[in-house]
N, C-alpha and C. Protein backbone atom coordinates (compact mmCIF):
# COMPACT_ATOMS: atom_id res chain seq x y z
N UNK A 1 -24.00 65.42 59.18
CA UNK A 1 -23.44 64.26 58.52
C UNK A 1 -22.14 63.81 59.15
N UNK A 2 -21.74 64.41 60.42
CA UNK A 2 -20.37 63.80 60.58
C UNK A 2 -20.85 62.67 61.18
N UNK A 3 -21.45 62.27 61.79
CA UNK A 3 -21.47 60.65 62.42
C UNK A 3 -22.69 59.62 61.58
N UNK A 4 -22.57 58.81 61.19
CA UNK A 4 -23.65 57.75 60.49
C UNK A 4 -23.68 56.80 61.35
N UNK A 5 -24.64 56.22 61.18
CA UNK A 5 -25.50 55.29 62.47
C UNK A 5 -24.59 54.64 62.77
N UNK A 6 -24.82 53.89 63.90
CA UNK A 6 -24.00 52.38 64.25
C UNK A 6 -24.48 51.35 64.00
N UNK A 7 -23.90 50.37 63.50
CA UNK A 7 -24.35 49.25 63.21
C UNK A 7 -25.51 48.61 64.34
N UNK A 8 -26.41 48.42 63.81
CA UNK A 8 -27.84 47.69 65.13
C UNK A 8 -27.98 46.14 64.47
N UNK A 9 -27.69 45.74 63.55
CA UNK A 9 -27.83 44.20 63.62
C UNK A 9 -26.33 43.67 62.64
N UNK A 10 -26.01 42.60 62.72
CA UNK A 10 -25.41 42.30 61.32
C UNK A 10 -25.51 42.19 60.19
N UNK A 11 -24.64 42.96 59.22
CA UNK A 11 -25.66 42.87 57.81
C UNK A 11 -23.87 43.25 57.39
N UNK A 12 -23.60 42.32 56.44
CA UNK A 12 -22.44 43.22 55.75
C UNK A 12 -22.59 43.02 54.08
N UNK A 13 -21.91 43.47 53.57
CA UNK A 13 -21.70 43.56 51.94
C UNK A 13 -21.60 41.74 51.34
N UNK A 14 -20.82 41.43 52.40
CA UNK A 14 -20.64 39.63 51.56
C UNK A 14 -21.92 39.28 51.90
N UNK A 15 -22.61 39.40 52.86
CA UNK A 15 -23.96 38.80 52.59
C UNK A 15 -24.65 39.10 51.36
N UNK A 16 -24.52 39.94 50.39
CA UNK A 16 -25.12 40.01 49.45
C UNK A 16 -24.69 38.93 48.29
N UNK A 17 -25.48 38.52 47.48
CA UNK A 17 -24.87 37.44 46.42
C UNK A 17 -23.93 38.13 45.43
N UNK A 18 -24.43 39.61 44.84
CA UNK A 18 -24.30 39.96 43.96
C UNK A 18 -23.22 41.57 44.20
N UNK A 19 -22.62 41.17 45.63
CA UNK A 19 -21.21 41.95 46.46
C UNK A 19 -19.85 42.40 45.59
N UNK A 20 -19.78 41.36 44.93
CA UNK A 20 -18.80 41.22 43.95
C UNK A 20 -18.05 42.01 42.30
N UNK A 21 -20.00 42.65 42.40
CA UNK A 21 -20.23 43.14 40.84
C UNK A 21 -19.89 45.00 41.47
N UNK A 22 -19.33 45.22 43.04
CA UNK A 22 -19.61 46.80 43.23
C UNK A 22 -18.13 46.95 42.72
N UNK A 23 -17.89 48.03 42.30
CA UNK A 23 -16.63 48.69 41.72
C UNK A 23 -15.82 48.95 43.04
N UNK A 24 -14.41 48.52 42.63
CA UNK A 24 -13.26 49.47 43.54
C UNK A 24 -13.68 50.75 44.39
N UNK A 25 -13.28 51.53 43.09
CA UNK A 25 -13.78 52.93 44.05
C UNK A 25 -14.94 53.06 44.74
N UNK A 26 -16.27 52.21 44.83
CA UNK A 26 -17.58 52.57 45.69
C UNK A 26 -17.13 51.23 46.90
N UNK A 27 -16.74 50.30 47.27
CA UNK A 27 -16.20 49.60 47.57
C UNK A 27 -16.47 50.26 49.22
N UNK A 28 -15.49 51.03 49.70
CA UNK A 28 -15.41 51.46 50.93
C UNK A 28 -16.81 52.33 51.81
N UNK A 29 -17.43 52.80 50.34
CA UNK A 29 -18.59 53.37 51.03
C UNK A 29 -19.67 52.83 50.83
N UNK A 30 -19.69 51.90 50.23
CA UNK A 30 -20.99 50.92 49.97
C UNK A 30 -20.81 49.80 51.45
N UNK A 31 -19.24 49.52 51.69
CA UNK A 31 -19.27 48.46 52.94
C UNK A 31 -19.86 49.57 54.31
N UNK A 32 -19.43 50.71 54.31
CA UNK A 32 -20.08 51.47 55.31
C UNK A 32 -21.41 51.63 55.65
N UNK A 33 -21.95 51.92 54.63
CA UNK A 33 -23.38 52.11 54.10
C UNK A 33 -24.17 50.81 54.79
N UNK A 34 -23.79 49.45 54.28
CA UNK A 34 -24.29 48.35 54.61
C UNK A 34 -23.82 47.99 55.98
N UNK A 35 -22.97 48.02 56.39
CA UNK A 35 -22.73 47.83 57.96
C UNK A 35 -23.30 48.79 58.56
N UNK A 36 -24.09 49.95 58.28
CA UNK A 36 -24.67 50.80 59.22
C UNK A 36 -26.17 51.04 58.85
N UNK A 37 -26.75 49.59 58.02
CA UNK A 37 -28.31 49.38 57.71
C UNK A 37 -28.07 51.09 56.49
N UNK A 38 -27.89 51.45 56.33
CA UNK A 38 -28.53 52.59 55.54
C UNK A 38 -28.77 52.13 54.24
N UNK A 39 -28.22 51.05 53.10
CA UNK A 39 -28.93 50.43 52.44
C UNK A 39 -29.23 48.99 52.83
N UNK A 40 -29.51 48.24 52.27
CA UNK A 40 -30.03 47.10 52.79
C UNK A 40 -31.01 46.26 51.71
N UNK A 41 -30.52 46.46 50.51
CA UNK A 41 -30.29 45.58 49.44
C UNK A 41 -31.83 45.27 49.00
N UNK A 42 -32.13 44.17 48.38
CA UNK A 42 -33.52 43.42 47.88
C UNK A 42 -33.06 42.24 48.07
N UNK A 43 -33.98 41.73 49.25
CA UNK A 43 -33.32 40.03 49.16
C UNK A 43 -32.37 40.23 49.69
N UNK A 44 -31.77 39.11 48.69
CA UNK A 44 -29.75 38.96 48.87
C UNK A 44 -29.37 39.71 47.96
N UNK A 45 -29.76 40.56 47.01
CA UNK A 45 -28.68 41.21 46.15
C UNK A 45 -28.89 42.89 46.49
N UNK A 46 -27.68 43.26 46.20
CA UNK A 46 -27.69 44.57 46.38
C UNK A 46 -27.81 45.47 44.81
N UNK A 47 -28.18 45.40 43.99
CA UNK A 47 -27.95 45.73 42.62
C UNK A 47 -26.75 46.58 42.67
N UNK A 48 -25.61 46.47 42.49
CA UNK A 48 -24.67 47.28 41.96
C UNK A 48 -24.43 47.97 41.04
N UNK A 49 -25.07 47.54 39.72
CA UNK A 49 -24.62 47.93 38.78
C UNK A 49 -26.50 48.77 38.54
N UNK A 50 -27.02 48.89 38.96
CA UNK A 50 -28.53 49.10 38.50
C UNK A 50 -28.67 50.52 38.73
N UNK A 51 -29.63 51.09 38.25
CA UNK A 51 -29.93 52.97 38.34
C UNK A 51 -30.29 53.04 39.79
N UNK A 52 -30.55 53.97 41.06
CA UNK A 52 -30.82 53.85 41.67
C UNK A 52 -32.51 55.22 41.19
N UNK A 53 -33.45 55.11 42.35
CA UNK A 53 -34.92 55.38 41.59
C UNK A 53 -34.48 56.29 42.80
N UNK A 54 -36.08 57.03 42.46
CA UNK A 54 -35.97 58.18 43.74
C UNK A 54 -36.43 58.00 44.65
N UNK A 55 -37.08 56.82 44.97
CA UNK A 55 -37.39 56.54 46.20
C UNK A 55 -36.54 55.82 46.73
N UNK A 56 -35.71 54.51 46.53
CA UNK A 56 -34.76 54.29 46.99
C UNK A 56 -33.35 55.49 47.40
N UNK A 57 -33.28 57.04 46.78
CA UNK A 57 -32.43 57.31 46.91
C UNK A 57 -33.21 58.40 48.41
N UNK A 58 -34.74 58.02 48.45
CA UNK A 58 -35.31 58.89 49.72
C UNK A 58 -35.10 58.28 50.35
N UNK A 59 -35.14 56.85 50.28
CA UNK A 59 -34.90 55.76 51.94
C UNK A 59 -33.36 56.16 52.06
N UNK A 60 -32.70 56.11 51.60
CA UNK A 60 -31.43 56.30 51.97
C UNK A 60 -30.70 57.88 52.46
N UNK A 61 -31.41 58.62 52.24
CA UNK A 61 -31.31 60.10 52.85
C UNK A 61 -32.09 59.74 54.09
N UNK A 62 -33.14 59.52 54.53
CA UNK A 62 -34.04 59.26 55.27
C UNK A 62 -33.01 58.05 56.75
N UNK A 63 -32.73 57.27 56.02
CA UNK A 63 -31.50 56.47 56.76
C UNK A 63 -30.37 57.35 57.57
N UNK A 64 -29.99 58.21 56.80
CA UNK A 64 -28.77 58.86 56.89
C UNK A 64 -29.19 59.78 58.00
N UNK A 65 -30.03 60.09 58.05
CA UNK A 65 -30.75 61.26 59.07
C UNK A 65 -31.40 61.06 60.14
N UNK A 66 -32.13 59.71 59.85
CA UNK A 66 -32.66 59.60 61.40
C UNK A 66 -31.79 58.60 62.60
């Protein structure tokens, strides 16, 4: 886990519509996350405030690793 991908296309957090609704504190690692594709939202929104499921939380381990 010390290095996470590099960014391969543009994608950042303001592209999402719904960017606005992420909290302070997740803030820095949600912009990381999204500048380095490992999530990559529905659409334009990223649900912020929503449960995350277990398959979304496998794509995102799965991200993190390969």
């Amino acid at each position: 886990f010390d290095d996470l991908p590099e960014t391969i296309e543009k994608n950042t957090l303001a592209s999402y519509i719904d960017s606005d609704q992420i909290d302070s504190w997740a803030l820095e690692a949600m912009t990381l996350f999204a500048d380095s594709l490992i999530i990559q939202g529905s659409g334009q929104q990223i649900n912020p405030k929503e449960d995350t499921n277990r398959a979304q939380m496998a794509q995102v381990l799965y991200n993190i690793l390969k």
